[in-house]
Protein backbone atom coordinates (compact mmCIF):
# COMPACT_ATOMS: atom_id res chain seq x y z
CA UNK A 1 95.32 199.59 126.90
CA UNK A 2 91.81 198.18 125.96
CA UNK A 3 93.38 195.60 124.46
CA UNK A 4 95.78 194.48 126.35
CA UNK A 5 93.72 193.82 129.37
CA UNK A 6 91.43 191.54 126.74
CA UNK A 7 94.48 189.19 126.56
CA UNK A 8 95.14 189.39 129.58
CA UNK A 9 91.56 188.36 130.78
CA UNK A 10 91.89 185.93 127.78
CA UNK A 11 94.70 184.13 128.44
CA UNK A 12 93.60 183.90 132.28
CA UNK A 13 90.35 182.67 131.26
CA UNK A 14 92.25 179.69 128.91
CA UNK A 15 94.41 178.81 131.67
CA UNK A 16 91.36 178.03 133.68
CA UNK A 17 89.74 176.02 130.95
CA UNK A 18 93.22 173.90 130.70
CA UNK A 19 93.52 173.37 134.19
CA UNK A 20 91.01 171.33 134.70
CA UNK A 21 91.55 168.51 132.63
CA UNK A 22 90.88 164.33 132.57
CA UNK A 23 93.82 162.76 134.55
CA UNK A 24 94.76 159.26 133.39
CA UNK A 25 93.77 156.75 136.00
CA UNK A 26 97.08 155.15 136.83
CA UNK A 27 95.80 152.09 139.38
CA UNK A 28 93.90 151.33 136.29
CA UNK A 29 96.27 151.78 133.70
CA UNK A 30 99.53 149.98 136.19
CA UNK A 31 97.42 147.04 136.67
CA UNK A 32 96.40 146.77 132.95
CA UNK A 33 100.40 147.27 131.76
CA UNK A 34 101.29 144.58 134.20
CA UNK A 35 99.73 141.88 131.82
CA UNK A 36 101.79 143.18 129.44
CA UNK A 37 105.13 142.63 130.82
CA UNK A 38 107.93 141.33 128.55
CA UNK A 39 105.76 141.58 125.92
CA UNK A 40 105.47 145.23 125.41
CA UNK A 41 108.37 147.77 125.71
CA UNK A 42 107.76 151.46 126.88
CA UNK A 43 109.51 154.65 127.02
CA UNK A 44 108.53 157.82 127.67
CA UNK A 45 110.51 161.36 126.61
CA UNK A 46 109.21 164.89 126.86
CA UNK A 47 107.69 164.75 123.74
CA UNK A 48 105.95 161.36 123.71
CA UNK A 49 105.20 157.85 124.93
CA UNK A 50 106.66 155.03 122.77
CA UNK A 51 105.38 151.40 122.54
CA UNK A 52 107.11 148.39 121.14
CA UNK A 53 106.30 145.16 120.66
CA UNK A 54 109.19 142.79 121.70
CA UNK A 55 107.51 139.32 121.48
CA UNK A 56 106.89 139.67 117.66
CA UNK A 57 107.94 141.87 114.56
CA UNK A 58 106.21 144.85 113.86
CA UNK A 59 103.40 145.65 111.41
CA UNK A 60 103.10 149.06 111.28
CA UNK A 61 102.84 152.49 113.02
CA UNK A 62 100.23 154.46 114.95
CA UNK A 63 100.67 157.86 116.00
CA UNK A 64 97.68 158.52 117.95
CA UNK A 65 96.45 162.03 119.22
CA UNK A 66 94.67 162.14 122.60
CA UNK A 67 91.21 163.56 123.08
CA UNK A 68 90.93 167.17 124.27
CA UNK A 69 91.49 168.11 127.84
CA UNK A 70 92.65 164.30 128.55
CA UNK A 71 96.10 163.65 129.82
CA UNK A 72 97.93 161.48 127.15
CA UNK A 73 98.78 158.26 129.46
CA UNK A 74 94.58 157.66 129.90
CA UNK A 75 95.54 155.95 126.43
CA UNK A 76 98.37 153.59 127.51
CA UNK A 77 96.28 150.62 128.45
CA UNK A 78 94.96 150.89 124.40
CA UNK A 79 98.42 151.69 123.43
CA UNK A 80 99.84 148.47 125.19
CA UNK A 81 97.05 146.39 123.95
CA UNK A 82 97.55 147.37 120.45
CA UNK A 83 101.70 146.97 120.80
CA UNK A 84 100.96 143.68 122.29
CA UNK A 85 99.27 142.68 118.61
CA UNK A 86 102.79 143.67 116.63
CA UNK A 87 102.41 147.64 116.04
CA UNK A 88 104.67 150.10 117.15
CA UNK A 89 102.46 153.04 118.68
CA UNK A 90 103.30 156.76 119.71
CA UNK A 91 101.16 158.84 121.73
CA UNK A 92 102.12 162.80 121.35
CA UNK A 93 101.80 164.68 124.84
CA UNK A 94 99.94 167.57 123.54
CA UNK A 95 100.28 171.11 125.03
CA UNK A 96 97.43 171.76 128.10
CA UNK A 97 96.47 168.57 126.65
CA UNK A 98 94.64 170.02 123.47
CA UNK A 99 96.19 168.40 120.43
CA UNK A 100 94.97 171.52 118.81
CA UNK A 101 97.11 173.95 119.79
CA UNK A 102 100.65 171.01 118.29
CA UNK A 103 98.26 169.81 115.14
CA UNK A 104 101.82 168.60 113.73
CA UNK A 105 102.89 166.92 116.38
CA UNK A 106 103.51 163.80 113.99
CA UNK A 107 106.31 165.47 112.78
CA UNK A 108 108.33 165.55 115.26
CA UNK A 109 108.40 162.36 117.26
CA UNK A 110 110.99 160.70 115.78
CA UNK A 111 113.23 163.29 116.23
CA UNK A 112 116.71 161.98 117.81
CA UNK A 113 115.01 158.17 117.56
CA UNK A 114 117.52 156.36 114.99
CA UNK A 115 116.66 153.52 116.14
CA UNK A 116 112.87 153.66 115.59
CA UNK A 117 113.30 155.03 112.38
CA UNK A 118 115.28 152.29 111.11
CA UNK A 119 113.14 150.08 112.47
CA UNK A 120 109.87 151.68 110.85
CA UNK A 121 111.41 153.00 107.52
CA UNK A 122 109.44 150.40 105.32
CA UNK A 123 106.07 150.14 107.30
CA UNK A 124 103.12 151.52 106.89
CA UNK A 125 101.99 154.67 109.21
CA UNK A 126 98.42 155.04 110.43
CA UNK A 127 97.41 158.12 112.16
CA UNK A 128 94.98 157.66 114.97
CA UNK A 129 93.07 160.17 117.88
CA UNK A 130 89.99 160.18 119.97
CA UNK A 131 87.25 163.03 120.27
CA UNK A 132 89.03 166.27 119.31
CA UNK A 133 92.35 164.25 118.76
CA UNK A 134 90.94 162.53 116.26
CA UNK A 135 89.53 165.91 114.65
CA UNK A 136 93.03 167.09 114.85
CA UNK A 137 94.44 164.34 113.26
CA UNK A 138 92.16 165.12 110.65
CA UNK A 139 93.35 168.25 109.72
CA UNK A 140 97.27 167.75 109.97
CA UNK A 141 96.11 164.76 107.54
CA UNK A 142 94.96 166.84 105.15
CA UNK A 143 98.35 168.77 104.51
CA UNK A 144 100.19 165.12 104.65
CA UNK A 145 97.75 162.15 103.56
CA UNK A 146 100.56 160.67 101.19
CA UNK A 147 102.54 160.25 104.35
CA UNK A 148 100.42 157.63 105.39
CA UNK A 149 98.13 154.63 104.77
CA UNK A 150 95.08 155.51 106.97
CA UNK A 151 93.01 157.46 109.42
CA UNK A 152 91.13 155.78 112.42
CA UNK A 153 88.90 157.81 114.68
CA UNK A 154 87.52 156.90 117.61
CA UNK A 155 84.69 158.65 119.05
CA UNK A 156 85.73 161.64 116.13
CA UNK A 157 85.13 162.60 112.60
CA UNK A 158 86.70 164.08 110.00
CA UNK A 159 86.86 167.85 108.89
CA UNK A 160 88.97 167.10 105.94
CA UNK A 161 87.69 166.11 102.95
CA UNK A 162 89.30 162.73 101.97
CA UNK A 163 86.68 161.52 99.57
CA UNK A 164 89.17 161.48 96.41
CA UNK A 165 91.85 159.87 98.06
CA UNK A 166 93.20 156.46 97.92
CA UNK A 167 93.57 156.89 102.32
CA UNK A 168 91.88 153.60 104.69
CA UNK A 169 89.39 155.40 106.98
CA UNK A 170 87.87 153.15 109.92
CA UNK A 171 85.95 154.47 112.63
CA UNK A 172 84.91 153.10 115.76
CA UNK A 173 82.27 154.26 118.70
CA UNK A 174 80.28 153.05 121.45
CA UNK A 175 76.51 152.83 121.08
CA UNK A 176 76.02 154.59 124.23
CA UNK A 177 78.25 157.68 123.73
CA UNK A 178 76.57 160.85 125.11
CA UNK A 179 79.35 163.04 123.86
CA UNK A 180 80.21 162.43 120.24
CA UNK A 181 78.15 164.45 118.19
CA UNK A 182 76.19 162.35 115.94
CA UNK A 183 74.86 165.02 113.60
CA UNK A 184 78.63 166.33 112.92
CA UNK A 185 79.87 162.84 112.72
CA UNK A 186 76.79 161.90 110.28
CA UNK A 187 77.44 164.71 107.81
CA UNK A 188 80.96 163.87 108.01
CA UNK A 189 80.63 160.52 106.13
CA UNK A 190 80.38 162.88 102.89
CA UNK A 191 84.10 163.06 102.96
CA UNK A 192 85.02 159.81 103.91
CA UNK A 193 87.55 158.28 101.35
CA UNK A 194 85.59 155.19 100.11
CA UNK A 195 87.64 152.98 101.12
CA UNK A 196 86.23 153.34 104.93
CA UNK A 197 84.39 151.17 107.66
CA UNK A 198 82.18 151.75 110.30
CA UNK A 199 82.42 149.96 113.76
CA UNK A 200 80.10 150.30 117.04
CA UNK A 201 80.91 148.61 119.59
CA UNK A 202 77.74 147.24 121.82
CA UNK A 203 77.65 148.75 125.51
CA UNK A 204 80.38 151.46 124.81
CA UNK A 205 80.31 154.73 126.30
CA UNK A 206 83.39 157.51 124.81
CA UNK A 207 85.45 157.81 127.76
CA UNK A 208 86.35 154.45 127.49
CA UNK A 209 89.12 154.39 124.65
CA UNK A 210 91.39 155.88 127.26
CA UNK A 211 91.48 155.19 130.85
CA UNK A 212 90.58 157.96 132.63
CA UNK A 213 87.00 157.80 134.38
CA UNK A 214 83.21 158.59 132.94
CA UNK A 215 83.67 161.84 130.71
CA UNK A 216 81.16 164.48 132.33
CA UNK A 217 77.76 164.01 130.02
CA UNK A 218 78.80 160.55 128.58
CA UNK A 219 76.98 157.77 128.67
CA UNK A 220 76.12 154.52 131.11
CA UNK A 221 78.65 151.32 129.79
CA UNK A 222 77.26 148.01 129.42
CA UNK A 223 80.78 146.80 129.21
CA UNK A 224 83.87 147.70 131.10
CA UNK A 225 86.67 149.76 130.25
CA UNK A 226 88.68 146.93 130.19
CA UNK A 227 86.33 144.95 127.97
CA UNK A 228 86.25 148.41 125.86
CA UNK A 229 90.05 148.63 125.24
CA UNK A 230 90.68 145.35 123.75
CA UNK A 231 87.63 145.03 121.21
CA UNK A 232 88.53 148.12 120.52
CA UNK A 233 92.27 146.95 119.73
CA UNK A 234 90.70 143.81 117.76
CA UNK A 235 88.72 145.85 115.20
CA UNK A 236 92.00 148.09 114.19
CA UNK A 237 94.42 144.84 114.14
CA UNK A 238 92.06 143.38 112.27
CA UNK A 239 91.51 146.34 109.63
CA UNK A 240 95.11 147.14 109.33
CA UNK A 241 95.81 143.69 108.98
């Protein structure tokens, strides 16, 4: 009886915690997309949001896990940015918004997309996340690294070790972040693969890869989120291409 009323009180007190969570700001992110029109395609299913480039041939792939506790259209504006510079990107809605708790969501977004599958069957894959999505991404990499050609993490680290592998790390953060933990992300450079690089980005603050306000604890921008997004954009187009 003991412990049931431990799960209980458990699984009331995780509900909480989920419940309040980082909505995407969608007069921001509308107005942003609206630049984008004609240029970008987008889709959205139960399982995902899909973003194709339509003005050029895609490049490659990115599957990219949203931070923890943030609602996975605060990363459209990057998404659209990114599909806008010839890659096809997926962003996973994760369960109470935790990647966490669907580590392997990867694996299923293509499901019942022929289309997108023909279309990305010779390109190569990166796998992408902010904060805890990029941790996550992390892990499920480390059960599937042939699978793909590279890890970037924004804001996040790694908890695999990838330092004997031929995988592409890049990782990108603002130099005011106040919520990335710099010791953890420090001592995580002993398992980057060696074939990594390092980008901060002058004046940004965490929150600002997605589009969903200031993060509680983060930092003051210099830049705007705007300004954020799209050098953020440039440095990955640039290392993947």
């Amino acid at each position: 009886m003991g412990a049931c009323i431990i799960l209980v009180v458990a699984a009331v007190c995780f509900k909480i915690y989920t419940r309040n969570y980082y909505r995407a700001d969608s007069t921001f992110i509308e107005g942003y997309e609206a630049d984008f029109n004609g240029a970008v395609h987008t889709y959205s299913n139960k399982d995902a949001s899909v973003f194709i480039p339509t003005g050029e041939e895609a490049g490659a792939v990115i599957v990219f896990y949203p931070g923890g506790k943030v609602q996975h259209t605060a990363y459209s504006a990057l998404m659209c940015e990114l599909a806008s510079r010839g890659y096809i990107c997926i962003l996973p809605r994760m369960p109470e918004n935790l990647a966490f708790l669907n580590i392997g969501a990867a694996d299923k977004l293509l499901d019942g997309m022929d289309a997108e599958k023909e279309m990305a069957k010779d390109m190569d894959w990166y796998l992408a996340g902010h904060s805890l999505g990029g941790v996550a991404a992390s892990v499920y990499l480390g059960d599937n690294v042939d699978n793909y050609a590279g890890i970037i993490l924004c804001a996040s680290y790694t908890t695999t070790d990838f330092s004997g592998t031929d995988l592409r790390l890049l990782s990108i953060y603002g130099d005011q972040d106040k919520v990335l933990n710099m010791d953890g992300y420090n001592e995580s450079k002993s398992r980057w693969p060696a074939d990594s690089e390092e980008y901060v980005i002058e004046g940004g603050i965490h929150s600002y890869f997605g589009s969903y306000g200031i993060q509680e604890g983060d930092g003051e921008p210099a830049i705007t989120n705007g300004q954020q997004i799209r050098q953020t954009a440039d440095i990955i187009s640039n290392w993947i291409g």
